[in-house]
C-alpha atoms as a PDB file:
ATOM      1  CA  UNK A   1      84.875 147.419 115.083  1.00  0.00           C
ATOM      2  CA  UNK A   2      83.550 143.942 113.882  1.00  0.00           C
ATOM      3  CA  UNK A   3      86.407 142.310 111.995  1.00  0.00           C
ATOM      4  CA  UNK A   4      85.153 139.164 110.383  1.00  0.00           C
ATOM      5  CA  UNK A   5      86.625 138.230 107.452  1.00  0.00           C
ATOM      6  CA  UNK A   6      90.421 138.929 105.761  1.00  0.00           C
ATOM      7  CA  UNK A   7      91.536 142.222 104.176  1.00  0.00           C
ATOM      8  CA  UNK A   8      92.997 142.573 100.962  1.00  0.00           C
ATOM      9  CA  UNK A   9      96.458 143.856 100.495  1.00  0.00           C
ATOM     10  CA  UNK A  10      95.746 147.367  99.908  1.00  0.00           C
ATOM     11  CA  UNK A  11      93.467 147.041 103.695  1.00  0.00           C
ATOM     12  CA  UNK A  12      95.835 145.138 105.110  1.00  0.00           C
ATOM     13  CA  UNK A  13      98.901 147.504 104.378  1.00  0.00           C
ATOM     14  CA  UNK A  14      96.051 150.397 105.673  1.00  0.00           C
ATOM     15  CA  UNK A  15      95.183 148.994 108.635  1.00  0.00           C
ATOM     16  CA  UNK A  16      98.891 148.250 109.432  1.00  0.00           C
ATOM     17  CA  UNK A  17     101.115 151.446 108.338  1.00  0.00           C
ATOM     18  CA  UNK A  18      99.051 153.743 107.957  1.00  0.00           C
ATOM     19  CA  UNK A  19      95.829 153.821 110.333  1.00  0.00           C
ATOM     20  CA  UNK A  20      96.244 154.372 113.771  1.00  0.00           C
ATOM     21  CA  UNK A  21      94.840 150.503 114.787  1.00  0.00           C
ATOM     22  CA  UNK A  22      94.232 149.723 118.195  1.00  0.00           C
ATOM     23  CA  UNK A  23      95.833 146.978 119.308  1.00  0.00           C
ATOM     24  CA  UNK A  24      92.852 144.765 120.100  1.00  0.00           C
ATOM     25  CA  UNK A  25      91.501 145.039 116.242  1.00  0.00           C
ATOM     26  CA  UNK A  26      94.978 144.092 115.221  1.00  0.00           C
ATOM     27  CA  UNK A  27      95.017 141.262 117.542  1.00  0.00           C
ATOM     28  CA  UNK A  28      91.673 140.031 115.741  1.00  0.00           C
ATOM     29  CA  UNK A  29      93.232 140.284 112.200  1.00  0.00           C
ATOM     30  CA  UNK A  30      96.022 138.499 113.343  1.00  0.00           C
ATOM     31  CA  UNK A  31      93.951 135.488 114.810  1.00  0.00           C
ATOM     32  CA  UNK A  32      91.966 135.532 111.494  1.00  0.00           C
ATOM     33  CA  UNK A  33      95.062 135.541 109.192  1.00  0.00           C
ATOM     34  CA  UNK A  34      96.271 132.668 111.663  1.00  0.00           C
ATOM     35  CA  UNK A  35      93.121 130.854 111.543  1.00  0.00           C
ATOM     36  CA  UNK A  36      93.394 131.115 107.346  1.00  0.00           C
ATOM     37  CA  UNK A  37      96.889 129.563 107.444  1.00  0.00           C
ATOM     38  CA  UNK A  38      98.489 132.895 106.661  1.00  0.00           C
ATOM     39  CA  UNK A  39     101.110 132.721 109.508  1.00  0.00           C
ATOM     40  CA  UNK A  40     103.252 135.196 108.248  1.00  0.00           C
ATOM     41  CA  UNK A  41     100.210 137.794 108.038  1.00  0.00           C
ATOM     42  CA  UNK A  42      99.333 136.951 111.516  1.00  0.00           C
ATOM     43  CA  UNK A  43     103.117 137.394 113.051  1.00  0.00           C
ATOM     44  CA  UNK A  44     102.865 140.942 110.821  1.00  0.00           C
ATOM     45  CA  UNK A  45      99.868 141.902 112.990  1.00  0.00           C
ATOM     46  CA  UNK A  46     100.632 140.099 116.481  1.00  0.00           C
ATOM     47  CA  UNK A  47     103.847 142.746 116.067  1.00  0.00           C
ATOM     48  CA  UNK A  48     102.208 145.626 115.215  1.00  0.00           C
ATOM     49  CA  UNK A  49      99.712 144.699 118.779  1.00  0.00           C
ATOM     50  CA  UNK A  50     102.529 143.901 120.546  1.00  0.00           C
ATOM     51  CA  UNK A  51     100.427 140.932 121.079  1.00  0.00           C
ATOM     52  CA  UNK A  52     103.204 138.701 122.577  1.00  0.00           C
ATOM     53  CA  UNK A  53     101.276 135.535 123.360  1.00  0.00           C
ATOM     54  CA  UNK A  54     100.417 135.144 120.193  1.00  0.00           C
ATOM     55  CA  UNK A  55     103.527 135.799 118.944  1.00  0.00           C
ATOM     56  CA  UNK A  56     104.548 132.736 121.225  1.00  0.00           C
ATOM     57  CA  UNK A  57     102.261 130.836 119.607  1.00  0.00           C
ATOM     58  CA  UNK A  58     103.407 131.297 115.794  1.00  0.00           C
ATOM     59  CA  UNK A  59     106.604 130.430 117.463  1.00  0.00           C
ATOM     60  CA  UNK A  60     105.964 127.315 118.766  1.00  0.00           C
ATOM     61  CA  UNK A  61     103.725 126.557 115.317  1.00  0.00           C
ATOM     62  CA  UNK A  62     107.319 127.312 114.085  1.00  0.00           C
ATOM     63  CA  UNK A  63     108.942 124.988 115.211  1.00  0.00           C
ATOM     64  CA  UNK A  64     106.385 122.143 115.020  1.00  0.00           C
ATOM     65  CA  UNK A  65     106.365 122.877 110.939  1.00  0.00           C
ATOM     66  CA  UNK A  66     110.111 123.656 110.787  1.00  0.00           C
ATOM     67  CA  UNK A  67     110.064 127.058 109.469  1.00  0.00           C
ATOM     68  CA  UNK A  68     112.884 128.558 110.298  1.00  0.00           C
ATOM     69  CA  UNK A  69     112.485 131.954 108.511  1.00  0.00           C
ATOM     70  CA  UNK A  70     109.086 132.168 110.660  1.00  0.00           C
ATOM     71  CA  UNK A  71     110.999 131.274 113.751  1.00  0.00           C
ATOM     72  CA  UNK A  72     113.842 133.417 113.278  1.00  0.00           C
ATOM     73  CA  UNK A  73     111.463 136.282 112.789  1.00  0.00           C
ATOM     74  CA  UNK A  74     109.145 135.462 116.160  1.00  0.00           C
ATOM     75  CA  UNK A  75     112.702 135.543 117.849  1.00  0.00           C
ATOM     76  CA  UNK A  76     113.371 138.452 116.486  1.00  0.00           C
ATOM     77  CA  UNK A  77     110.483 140.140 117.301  1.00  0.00           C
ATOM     78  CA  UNK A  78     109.856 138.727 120.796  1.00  0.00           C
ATOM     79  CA  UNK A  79     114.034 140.073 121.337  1.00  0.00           C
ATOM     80  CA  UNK A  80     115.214 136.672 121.644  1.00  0.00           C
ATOM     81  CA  UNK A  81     118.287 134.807 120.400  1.00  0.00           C
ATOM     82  CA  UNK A  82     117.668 131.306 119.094  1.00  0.00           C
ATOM     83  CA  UNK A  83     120.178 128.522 121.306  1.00  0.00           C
ATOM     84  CA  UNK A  84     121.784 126.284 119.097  1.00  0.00           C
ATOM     85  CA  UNK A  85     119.922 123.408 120.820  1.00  0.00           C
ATOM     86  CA  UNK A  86     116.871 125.089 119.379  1.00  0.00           C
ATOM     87  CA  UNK A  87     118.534 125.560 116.062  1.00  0.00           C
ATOM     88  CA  UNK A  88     119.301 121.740 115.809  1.00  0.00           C
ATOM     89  CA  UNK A  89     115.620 121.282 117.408  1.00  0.00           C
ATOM     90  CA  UNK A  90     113.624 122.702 113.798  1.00  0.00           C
ATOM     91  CA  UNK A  91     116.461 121.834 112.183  1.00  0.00           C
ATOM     92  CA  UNK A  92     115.770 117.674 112.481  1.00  0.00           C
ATOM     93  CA  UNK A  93     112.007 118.895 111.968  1.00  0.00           C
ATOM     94  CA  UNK A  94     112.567 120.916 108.557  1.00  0.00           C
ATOM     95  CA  UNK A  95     114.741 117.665 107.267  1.00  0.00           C
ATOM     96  CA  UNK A  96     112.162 114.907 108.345  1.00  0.00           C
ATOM     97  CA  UNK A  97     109.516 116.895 106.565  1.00  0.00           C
ATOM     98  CA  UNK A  98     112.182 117.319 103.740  1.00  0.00           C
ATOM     99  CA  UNK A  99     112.459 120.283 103.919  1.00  0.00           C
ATOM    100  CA  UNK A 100     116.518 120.791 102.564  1.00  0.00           C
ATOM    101  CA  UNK A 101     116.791 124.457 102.606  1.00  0.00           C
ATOM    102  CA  UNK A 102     115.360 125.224 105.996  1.00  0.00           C
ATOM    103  CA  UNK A 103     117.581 122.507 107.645  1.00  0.00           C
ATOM    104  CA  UNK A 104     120.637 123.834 105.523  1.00  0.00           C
ATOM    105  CA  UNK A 105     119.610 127.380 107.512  1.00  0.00           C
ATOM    106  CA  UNK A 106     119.308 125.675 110.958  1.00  0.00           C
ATOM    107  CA  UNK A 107     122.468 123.883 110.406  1.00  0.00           C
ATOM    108  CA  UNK A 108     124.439 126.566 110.113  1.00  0.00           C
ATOM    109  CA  UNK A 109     123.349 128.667 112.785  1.00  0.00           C
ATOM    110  CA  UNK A 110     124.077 125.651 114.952  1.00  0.00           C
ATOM    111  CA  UNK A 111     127.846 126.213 113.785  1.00  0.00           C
ATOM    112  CA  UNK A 112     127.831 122.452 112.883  1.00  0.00           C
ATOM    113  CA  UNK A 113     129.774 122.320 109.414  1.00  0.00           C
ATOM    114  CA  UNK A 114     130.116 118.662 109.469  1.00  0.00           C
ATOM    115  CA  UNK A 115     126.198 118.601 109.364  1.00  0.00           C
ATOM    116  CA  UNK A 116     125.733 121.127 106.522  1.00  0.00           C
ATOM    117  CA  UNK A 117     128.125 119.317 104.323  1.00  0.00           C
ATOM    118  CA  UNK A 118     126.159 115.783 105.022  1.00  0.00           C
ATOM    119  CA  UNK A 119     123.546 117.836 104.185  1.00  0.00           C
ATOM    120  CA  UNK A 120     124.436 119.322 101.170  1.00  0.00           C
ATOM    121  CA  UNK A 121     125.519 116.172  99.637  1.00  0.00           C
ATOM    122  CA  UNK A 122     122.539 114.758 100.437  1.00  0.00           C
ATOM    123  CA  UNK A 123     120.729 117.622  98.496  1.00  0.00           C
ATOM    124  CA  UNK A 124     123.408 117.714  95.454  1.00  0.00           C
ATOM    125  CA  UNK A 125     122.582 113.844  95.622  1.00  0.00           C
ATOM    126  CA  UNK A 126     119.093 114.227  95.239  1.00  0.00           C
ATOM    127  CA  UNK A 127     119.457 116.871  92.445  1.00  0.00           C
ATOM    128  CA  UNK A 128     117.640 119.379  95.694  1.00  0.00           C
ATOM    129  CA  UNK A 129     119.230 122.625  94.459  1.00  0.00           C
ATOM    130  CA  UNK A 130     121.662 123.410  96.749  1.00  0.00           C
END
């Protein structure tokens, strides 16, 4: 199968839950949704093809762009429990690319209350919808 451009939804739901994909055609959807910028598409089909390096890999994108609902879910998947050293890690990446809500996240899975209530005075401050 030559996969060479995007599905729509209705293909993409297809080719996830309801055709029997092999794994290597998934892989190539995922790299394509990756390539697009469509990270959460990709992580949907590195799962589904148990494709674990590139599940790495949207993991450590992750945590270079400080999305924590991304990273959380990679964890997830991968069976991993975040450290609270990683926590704080994409936590001071989500807030110096201001990013409020994502740090608020981090912060509290660090278990650092202190931090979220800087935080959230900094956000109230800023009129940032806490």
């Amino acid at each position: 199968m030559s996969i060479t451009k995007l599905p729509d939804y209705r293909l993409k739901q297809k080719v996830l839950y309801i055709d029997n994909t092999d794994a290597e055609s998934l892989k190539k959807y995922g790299d394509l949704f990756l390539e697009a910028g469509n990270i959460s598409d990709a992580l949907d089909f590195y799962d589904k093809a148990k494709y674990f390096k590139g599940i790495e890999n949207i993991k450590a994108i992750s945590l270079d762009s400080g999305d924590v609902m991304i990273f959380e879910r990679a964890m997830k998947i991968l069976n991993k429990e975040p450290s609270p050293a990683q926590w704080e890690k994409i936590g001071q990446k989500a807030i110096s690319l201001k990013k409020y809500h994502f740090t608020k996240y981090a912060l509290e899975k660090t278990g650092k209350q202190e931090e979220v209530n800087s935080l959230l005075k900094i956000m109230k401050e800023g009129n940032l919808n806490t």
